[in-house]
PDB file of N, CA and C in Angstrom:
ATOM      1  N   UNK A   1      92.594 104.212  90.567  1.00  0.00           N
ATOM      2  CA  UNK A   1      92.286 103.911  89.185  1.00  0.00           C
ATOM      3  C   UNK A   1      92.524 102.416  88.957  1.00  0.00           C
ATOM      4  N   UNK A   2      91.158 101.754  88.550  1.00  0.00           N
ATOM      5  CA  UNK A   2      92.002 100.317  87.976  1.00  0.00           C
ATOM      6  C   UNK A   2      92.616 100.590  86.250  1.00  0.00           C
ATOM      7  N   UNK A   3      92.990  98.932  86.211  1.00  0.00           N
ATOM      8  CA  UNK A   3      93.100  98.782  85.191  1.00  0.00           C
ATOM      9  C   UNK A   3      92.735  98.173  84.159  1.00  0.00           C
ATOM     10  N   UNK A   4      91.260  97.939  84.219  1.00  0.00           N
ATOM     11  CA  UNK A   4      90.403  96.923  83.585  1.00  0.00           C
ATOM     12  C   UNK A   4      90.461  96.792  81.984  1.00  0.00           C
ATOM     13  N   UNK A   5      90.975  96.137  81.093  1.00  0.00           N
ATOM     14  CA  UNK A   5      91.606  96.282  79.699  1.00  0.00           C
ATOM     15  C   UNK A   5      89.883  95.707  78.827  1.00  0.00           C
ATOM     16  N   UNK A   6      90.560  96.680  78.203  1.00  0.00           N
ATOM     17  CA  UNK A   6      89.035  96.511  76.903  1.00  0.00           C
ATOM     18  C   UNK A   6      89.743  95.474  75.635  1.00  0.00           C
ATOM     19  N   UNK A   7      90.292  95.459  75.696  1.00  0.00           N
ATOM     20  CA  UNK A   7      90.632  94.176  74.491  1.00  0.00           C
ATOM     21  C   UNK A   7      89.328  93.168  74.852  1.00  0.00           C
ATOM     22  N   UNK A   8      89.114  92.666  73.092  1.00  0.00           N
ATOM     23  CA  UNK A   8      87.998  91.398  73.393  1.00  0.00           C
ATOM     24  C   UNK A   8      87.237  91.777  74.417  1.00  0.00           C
ATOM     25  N   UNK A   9      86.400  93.421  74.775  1.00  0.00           N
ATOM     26  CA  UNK A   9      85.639  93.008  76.341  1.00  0.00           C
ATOM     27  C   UNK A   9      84.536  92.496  76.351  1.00  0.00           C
ATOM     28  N   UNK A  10      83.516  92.271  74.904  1.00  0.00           N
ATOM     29  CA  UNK A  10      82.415  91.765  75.447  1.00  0.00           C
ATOM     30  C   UNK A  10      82.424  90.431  75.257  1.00  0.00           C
ATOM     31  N   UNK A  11      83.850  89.750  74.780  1.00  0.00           N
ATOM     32  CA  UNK A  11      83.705  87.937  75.352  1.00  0.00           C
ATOM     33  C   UNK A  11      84.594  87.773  76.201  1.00  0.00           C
ATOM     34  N   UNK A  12      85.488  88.878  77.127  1.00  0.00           N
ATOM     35  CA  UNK A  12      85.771  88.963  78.018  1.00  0.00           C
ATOM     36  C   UNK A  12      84.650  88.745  79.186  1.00  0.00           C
ATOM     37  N   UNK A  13      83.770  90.041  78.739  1.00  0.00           N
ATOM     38  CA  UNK A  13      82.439  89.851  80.105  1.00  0.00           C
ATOM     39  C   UNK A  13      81.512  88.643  79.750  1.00  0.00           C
ATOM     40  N   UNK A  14      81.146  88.180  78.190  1.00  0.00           N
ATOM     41  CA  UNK A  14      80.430  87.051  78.351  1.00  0.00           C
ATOM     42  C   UNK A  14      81.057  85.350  78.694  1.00  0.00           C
ATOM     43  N   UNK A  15      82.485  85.626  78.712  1.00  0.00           N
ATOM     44  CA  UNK A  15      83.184  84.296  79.845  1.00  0.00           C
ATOM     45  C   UNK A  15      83.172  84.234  80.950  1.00  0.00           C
ATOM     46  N   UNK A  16      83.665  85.621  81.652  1.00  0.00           N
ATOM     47  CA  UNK A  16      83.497  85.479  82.979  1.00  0.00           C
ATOM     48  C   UNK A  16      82.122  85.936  83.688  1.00  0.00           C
ATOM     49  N   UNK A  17      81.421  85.619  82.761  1.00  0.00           N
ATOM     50  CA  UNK A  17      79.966  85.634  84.184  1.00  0.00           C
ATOM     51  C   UNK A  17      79.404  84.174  84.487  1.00  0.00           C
ATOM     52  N   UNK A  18      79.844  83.401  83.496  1.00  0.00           N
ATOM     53  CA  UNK A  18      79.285  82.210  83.999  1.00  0.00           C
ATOM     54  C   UNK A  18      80.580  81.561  85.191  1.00  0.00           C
ATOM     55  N   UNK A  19      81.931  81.747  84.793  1.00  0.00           N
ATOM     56  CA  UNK A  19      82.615  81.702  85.693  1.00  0.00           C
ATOM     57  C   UNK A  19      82.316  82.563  87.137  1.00  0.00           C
ATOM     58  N   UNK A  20      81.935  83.933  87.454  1.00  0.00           N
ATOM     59  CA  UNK A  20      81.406  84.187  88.576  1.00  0.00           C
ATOM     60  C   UNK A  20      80.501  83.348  89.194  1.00  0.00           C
ATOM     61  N   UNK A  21      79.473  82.845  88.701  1.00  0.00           N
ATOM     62  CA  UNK A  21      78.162  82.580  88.823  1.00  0.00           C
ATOM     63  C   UNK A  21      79.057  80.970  89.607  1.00  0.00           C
ATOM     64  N   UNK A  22      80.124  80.283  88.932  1.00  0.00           N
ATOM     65  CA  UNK A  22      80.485  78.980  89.262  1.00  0.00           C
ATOM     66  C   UNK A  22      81.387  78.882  90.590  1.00  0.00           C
ATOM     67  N   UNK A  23      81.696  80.297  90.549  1.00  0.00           N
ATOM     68  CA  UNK A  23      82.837  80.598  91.521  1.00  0.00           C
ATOM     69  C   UNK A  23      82.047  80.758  93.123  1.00  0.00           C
ATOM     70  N   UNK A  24      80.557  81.249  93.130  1.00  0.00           N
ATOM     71  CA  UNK A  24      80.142  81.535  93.859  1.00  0.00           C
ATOM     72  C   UNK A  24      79.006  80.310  94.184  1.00  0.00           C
ATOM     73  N   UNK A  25      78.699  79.203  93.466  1.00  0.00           N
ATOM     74  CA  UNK A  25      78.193  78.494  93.814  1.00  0.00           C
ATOM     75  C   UNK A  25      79.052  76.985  94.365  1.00  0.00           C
ATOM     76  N   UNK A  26      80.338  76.803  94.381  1.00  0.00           N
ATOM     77  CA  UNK A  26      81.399  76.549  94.972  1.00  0.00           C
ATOM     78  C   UNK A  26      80.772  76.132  96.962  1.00  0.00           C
ATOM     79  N   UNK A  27      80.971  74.972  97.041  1.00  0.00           N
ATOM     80  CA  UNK A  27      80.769  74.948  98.279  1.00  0.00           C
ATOM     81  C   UNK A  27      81.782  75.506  99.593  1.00  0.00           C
ATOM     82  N   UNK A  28      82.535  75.474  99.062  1.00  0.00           N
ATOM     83  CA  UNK A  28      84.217  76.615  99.943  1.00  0.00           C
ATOM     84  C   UNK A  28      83.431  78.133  99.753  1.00  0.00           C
ATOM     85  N   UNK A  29      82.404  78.779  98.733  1.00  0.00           N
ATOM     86  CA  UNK A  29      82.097  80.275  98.486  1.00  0.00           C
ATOM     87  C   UNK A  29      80.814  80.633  98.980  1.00  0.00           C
ATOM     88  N   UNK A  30      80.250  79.447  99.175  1.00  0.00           N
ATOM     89  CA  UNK A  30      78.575  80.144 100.103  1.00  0.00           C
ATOM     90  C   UNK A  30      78.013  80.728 101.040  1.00  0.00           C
ATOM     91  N   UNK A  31      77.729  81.786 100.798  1.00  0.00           N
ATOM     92  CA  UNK A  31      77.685  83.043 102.179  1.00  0.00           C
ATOM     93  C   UNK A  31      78.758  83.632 102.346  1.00  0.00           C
ATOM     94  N   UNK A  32      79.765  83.578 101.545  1.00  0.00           N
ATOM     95  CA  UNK A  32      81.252  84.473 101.724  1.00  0.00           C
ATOM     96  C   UNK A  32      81.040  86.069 101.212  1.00  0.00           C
ATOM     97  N   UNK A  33      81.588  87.056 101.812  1.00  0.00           N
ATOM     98  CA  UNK A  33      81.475  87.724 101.099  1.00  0.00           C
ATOM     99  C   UNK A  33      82.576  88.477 100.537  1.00  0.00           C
ATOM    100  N   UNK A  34      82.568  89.736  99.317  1.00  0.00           N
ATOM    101  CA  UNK A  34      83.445  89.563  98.575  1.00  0.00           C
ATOM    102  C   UNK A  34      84.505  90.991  99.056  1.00  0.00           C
ATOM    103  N   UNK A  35      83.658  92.155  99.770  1.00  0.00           N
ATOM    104  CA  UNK A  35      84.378  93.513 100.287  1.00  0.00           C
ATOM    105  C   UNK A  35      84.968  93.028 101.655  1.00  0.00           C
ATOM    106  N   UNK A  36      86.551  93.387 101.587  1.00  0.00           N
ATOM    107  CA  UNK A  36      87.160  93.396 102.626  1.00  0.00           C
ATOM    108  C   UNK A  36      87.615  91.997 102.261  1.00  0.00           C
ATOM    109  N   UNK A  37      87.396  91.133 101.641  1.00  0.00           N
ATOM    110  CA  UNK A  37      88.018  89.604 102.204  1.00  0.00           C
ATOM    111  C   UNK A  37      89.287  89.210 101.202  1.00  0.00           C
ATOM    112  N   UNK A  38      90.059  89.248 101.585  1.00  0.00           N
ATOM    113  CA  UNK A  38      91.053  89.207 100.459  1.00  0.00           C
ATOM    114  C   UNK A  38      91.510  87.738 100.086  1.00  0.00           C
ATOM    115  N   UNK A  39      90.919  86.670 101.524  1.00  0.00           N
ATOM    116  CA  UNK A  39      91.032  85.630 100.998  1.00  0.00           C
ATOM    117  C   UNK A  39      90.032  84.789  99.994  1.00  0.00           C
ATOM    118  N   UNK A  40      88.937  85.604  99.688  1.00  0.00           N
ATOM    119  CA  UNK A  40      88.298  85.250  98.946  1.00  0.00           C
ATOM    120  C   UNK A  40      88.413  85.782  97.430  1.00  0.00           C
ATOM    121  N   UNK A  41      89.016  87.349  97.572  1.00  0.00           N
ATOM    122  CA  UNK A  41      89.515  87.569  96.014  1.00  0.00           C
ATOM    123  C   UNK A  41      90.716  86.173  95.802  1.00  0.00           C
ATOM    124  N   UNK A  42      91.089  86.352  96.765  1.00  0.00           N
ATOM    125  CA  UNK A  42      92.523  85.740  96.162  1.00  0.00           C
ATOM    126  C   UNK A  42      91.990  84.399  95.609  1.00  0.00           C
ATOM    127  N   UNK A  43      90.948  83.653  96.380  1.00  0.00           N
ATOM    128  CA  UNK A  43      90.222  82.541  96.027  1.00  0.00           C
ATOM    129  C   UNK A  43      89.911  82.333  94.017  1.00  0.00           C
ATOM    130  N   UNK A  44      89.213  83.869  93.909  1.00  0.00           N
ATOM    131  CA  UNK A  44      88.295  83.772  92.608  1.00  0.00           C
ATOM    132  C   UNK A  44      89.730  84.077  91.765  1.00  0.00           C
ATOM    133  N   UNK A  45      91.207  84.679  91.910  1.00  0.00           N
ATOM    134  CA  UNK A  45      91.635  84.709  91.100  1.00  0.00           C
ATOM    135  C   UNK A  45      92.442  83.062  90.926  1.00  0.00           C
ATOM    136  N   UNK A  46      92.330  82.617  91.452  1.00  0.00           N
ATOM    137  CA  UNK A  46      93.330  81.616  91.687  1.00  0.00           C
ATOM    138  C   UNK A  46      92.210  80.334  90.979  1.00  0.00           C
ATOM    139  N   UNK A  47      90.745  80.629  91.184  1.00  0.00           N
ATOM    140  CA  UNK A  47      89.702  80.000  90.433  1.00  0.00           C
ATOM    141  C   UNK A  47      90.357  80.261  88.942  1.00  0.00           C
ATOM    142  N   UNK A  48      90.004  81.530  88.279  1.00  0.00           N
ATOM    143  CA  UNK A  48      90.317  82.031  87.316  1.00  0.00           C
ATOM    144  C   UNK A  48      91.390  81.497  86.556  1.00  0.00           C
ATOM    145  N   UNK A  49      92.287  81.088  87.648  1.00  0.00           N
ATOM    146  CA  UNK A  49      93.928  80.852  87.244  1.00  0.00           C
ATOM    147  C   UNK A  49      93.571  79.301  86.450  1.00  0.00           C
ATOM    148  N   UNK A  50      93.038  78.584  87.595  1.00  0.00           N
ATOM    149  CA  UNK A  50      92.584  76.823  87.359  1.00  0.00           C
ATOM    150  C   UNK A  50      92.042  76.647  86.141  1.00  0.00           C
ATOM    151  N   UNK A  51      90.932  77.449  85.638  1.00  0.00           N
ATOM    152  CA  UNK A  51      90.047  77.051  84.651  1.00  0.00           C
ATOM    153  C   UNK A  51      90.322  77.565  83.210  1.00  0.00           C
ATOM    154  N   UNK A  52      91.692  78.228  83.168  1.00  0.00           N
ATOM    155  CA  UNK A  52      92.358  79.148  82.040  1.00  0.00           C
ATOM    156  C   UNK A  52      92.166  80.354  81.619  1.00  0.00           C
ATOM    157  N   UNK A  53      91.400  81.434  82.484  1.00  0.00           N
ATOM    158  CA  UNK A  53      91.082  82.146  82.131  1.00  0.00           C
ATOM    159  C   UNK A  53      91.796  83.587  81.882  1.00  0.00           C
ATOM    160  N   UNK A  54      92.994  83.298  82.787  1.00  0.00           N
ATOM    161  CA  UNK A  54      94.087  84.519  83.274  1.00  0.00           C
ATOM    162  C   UNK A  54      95.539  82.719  83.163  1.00  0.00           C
ATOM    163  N   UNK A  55      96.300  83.863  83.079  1.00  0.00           N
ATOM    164  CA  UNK A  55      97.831  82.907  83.041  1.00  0.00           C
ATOM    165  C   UNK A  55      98.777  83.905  84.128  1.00  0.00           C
ATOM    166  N   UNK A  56      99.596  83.301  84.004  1.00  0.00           N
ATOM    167  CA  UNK A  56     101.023  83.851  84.992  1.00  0.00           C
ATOM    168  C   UNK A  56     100.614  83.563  86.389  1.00  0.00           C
ATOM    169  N   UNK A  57     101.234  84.399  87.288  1.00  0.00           N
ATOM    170  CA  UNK A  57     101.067  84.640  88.523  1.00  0.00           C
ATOM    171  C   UNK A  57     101.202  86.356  89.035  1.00  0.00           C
ATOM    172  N   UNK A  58     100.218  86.582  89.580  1.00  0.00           N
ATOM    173  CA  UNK A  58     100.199  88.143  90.379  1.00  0.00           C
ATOM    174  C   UNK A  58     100.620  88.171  91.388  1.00  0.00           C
ATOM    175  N   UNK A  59     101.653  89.189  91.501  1.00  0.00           N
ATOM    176  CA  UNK A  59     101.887  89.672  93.005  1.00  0.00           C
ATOM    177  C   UNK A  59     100.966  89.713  93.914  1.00  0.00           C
ATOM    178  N   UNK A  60      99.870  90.829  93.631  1.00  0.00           N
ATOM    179  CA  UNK A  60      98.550  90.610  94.437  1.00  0.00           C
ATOM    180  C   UNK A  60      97.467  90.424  93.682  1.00  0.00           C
ATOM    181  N   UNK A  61      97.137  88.778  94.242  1.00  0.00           N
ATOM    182  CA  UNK A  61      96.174  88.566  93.923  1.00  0.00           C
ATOM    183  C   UNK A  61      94.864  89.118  94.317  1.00  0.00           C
ATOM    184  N   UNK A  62      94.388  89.531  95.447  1.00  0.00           N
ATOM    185  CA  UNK A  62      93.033  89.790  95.656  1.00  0.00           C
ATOM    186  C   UNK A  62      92.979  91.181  94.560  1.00  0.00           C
ATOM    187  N   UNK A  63      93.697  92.202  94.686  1.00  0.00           N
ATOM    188  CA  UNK A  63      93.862  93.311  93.715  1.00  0.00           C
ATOM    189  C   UNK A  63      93.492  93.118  92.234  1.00  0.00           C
ATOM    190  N   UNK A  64      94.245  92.235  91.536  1.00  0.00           N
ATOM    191  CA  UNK A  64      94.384  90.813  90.257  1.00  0.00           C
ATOM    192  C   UNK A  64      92.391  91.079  89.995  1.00  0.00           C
ATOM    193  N   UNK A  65      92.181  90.076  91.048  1.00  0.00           N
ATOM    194  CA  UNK A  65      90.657  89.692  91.065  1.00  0.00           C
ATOM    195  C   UNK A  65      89.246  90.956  91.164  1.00  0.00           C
ATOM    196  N   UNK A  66      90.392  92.133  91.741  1.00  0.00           N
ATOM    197  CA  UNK A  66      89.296  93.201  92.259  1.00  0.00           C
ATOM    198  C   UNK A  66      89.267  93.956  90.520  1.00  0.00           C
ATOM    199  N   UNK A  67      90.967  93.892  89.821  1.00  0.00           N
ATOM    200  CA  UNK A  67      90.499  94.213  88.723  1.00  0.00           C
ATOM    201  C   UNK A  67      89.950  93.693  87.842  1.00  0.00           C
ATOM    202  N   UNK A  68      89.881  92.535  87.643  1.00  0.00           N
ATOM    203  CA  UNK A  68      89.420  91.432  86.799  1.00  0.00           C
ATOM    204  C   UNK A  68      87.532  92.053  86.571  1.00  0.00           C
ATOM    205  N   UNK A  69      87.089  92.372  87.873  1.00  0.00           N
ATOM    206  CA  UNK A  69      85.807  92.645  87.789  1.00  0.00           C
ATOM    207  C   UNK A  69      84.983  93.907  88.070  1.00  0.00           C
ATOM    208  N   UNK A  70      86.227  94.763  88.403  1.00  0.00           N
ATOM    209  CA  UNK A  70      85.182  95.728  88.357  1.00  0.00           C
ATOM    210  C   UNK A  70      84.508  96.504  87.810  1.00  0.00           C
ATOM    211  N   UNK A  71      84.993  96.401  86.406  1.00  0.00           N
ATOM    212  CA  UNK A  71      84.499  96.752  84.934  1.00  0.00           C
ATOM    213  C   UNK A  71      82.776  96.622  85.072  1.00  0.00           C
ATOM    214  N   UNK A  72      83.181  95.098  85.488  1.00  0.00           N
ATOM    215  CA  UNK A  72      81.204  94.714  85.550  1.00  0.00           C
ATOM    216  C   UNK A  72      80.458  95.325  86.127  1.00  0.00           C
ATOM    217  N   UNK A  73      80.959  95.488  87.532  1.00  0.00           N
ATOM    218  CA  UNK A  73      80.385  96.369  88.780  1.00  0.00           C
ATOM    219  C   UNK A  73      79.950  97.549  88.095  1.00  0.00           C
ATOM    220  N   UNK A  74      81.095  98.208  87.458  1.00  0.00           N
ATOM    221  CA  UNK A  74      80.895  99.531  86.743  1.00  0.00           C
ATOM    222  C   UNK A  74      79.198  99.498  85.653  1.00  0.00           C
ATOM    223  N   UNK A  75      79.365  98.053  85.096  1.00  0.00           N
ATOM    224  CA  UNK A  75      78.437  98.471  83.670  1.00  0.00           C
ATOM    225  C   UNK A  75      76.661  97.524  84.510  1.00  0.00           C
ATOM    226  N   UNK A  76      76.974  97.442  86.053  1.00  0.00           N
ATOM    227  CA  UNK A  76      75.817  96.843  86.144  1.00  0.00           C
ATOM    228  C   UNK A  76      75.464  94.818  86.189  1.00  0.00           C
ATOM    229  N   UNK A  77      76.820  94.436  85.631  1.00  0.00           N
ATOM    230  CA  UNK A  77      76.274  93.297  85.393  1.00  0.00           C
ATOM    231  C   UNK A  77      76.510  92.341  86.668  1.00  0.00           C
ATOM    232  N   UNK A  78      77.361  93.063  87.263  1.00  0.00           N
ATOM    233  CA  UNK A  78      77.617  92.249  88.868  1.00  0.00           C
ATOM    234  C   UNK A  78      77.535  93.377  90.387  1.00  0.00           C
ATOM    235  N   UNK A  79      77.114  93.026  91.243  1.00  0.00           N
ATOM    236  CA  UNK A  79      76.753  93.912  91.911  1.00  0.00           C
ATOM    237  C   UNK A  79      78.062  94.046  93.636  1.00  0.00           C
ATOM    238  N   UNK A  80      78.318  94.952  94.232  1.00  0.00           N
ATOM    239  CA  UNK A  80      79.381  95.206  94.753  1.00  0.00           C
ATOM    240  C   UNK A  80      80.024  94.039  95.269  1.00  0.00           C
ATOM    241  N   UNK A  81      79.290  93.006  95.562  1.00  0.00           N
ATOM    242  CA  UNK A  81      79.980  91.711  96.044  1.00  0.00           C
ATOM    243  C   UNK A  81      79.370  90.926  95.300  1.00  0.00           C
ATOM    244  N   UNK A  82      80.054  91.086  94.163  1.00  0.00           N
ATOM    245  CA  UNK A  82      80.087  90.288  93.249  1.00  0.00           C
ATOM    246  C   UNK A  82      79.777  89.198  92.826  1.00  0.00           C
ATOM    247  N   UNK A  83      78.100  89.227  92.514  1.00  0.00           N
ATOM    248  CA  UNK A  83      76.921  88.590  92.427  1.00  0.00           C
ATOM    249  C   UNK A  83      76.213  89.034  91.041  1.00  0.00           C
ATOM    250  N   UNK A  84      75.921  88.584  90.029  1.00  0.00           N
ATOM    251  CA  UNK A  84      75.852  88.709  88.950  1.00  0.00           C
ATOM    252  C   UNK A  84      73.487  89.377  89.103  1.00  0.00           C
ATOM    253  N   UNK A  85      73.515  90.217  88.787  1.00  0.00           N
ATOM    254  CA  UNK A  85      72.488  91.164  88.494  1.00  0.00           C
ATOM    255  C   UNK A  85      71.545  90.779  87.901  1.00  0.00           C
ATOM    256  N   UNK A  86      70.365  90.977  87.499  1.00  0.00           N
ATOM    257  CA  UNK A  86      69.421  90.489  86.774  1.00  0.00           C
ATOM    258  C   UNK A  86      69.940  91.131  85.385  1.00  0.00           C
ATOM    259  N   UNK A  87      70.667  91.784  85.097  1.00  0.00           N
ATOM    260  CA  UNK A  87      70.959  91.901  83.946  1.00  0.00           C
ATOM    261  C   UNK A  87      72.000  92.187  83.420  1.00  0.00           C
ATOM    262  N   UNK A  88      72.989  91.007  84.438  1.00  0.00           N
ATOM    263  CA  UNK A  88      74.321  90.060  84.325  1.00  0.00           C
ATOM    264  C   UNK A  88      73.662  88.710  83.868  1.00  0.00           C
ATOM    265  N   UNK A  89      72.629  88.268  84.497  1.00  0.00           N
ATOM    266  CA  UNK A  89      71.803  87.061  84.474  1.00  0.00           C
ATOM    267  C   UNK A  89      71.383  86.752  82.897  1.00  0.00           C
ATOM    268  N   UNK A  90      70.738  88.356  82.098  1.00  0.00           N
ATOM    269  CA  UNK A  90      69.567  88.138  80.963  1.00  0.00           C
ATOM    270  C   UNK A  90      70.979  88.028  79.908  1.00  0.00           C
ATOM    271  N   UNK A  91      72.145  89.062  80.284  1.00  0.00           N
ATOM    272  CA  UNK A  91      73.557  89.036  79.395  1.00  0.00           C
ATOM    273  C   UNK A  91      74.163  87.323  79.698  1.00  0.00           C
ATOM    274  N   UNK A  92      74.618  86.636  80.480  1.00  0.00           N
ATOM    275  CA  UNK A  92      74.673  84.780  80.796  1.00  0.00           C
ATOM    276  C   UNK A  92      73.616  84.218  79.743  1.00  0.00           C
ATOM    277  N   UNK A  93      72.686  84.431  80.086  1.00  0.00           N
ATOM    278  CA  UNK A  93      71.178  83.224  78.982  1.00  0.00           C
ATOM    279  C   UNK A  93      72.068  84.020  77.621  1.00  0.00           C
ATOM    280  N   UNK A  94      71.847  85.054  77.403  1.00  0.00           N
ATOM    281  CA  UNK A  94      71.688  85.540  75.718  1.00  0.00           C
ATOM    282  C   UNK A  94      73.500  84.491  75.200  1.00  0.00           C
ATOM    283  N   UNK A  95      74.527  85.027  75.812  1.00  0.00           N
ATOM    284  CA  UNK A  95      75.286  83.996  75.530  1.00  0.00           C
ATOM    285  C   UNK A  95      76.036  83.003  75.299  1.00  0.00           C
ATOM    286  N   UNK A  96      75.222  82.254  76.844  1.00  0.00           N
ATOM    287  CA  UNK A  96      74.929  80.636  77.207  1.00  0.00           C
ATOM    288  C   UNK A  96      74.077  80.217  75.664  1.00  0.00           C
ATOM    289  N   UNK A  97      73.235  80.896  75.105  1.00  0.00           N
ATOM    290  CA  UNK A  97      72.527  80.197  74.463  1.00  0.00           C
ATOM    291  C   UNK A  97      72.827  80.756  72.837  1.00  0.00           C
ATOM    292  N   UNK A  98      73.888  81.339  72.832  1.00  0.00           N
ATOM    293  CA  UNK A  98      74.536  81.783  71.541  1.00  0.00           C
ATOM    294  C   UNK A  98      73.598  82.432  70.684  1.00  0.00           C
ATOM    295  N   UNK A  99      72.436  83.123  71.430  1.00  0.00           N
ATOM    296  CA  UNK A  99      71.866  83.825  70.730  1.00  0.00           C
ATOM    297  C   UNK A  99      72.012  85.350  70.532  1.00  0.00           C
ATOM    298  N   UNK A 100      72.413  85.358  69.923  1.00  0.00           N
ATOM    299  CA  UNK A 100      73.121  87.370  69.732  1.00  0.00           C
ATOM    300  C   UNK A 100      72.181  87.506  67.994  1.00  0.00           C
ATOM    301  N   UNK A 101      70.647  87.043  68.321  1.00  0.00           N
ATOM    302  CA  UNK A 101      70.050  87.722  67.036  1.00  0.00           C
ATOM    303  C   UNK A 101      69.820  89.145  67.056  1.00  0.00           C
ATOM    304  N   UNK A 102      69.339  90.028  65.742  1.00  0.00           N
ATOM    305  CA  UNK A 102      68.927  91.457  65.978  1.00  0.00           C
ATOM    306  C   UNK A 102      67.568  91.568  66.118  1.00  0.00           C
ATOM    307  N   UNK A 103      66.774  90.643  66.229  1.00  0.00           N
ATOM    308  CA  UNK A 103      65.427  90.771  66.742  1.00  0.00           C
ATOM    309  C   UNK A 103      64.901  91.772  67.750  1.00  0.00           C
ATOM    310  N   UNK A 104      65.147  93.005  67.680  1.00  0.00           N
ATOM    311  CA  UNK A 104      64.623  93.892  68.189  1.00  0.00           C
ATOM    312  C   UNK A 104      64.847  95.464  67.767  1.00  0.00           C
ATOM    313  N   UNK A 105      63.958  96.328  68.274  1.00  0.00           N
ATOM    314  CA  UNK A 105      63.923  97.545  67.742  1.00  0.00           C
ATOM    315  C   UNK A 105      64.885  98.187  66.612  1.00  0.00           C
ATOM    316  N   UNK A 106      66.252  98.044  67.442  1.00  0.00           N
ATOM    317  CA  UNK A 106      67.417  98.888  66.419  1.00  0.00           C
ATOM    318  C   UNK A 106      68.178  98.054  65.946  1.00  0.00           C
ATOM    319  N   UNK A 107      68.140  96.803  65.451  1.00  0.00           N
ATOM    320  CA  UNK A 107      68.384  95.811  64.544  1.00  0.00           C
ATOM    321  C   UNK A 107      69.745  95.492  65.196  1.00  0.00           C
ATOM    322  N   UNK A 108      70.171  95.375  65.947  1.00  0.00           N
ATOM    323  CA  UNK A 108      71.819  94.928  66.823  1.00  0.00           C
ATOM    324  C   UNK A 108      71.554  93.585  67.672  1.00  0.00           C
ATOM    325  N   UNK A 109      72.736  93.194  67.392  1.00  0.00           N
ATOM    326  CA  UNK A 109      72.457  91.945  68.626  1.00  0.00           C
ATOM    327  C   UNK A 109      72.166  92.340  69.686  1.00  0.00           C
ATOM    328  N   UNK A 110      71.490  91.301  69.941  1.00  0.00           N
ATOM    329  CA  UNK A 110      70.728  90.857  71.440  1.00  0.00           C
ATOM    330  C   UNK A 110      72.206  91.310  72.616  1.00  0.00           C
ATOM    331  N   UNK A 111      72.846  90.839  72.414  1.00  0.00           N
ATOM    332  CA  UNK A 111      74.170  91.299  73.701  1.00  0.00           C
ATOM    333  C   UNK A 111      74.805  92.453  73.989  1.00  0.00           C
ATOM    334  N   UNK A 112      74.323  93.678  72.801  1.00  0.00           N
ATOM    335  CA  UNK A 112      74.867  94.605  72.439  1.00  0.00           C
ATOM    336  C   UNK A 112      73.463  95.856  73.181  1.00  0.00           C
ATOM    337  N   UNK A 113      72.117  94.861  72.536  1.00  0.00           N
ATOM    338  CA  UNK A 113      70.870  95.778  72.501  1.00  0.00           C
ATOM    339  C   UNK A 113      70.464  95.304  74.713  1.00  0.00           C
ATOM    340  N   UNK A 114      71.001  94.372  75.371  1.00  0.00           N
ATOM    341  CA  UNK A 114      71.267  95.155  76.596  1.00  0.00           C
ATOM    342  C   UNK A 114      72.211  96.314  77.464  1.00  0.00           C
ATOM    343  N   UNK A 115      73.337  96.147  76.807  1.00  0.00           N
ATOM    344  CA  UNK A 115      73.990  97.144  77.182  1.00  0.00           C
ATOM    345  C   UNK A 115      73.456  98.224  77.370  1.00  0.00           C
ATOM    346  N   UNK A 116      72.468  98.225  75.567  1.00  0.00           N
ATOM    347  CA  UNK A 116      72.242 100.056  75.422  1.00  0.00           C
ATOM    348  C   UNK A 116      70.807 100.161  76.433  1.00  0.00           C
ATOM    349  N   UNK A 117      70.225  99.291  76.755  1.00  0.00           N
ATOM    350  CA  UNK A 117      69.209  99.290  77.716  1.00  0.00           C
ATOM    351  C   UNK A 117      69.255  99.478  78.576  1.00  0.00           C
ATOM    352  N   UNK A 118      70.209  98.896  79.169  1.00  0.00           N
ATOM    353  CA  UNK A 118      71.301  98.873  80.630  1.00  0.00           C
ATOM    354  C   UNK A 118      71.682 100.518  80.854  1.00  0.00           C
ATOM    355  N   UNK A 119      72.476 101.016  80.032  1.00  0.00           N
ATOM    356  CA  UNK A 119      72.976 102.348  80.080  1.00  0.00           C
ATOM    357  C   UNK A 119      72.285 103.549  80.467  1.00  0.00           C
ATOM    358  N   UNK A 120      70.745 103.300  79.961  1.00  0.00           N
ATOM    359  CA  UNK A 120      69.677 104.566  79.465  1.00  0.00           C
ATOM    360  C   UNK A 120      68.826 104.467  81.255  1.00  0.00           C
TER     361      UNK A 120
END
């Protein structure tokens, strides 16, 4: 069981995807991959740590990092080695570009109205 905390989660998930996305374009992270390598979780939490996104220090870090994301894994937006999805990608643009209008069918924001797209 993790322990992936829902407080704040959808500017939880809309911070850390552009942070994935930075973590993996990292010239130390290219072609790494993310199952089995613990020096590379330990890498992205210790990223995480640098850029303010998490505080303290974890006992285990790669663990730290495996929970940090697997929420996403779970909802689609990053994929098992943790590579952000085409619709981790369309959730990044919508708010990279602070657009969360209701311009569509069931009148909800744009960040909300992929999820339910995502889900179905």
């Amino acid at each position: 069981m993790t322990s992936f905390r829902t407080k704040n989660f959808n500017k939880k998930i809309e911070l850390q995807l552009p942070l994935l996305r930075d973590f993996w374009l990292l010239k130390e992270n290219v072609g790494k991959n993310w199952n089995g390598n613990d020096e590379v979780q330990t890498a992205y939490y210790d990223f995480l740590h640098e850029v303010g996104f998490i505080y303290g220090n974890a006992n285990n870090k790669p663990k730290d990092a495996r929970e940090k994301t697997s929420g996403l894994v779970s909802l689609g937006l990053i994929d098992d080695n943790r590579r952000l999805t085409e619709v981790g990608e369309q959730l990044l643009t919508i708010s990279q570009h602070n657009d969360f209008s209701v311009d569509n069918l069931l009148g909800i924001p744009a960040d909300s109205f992929i999820y339910l797209k995502h889900s179905y």
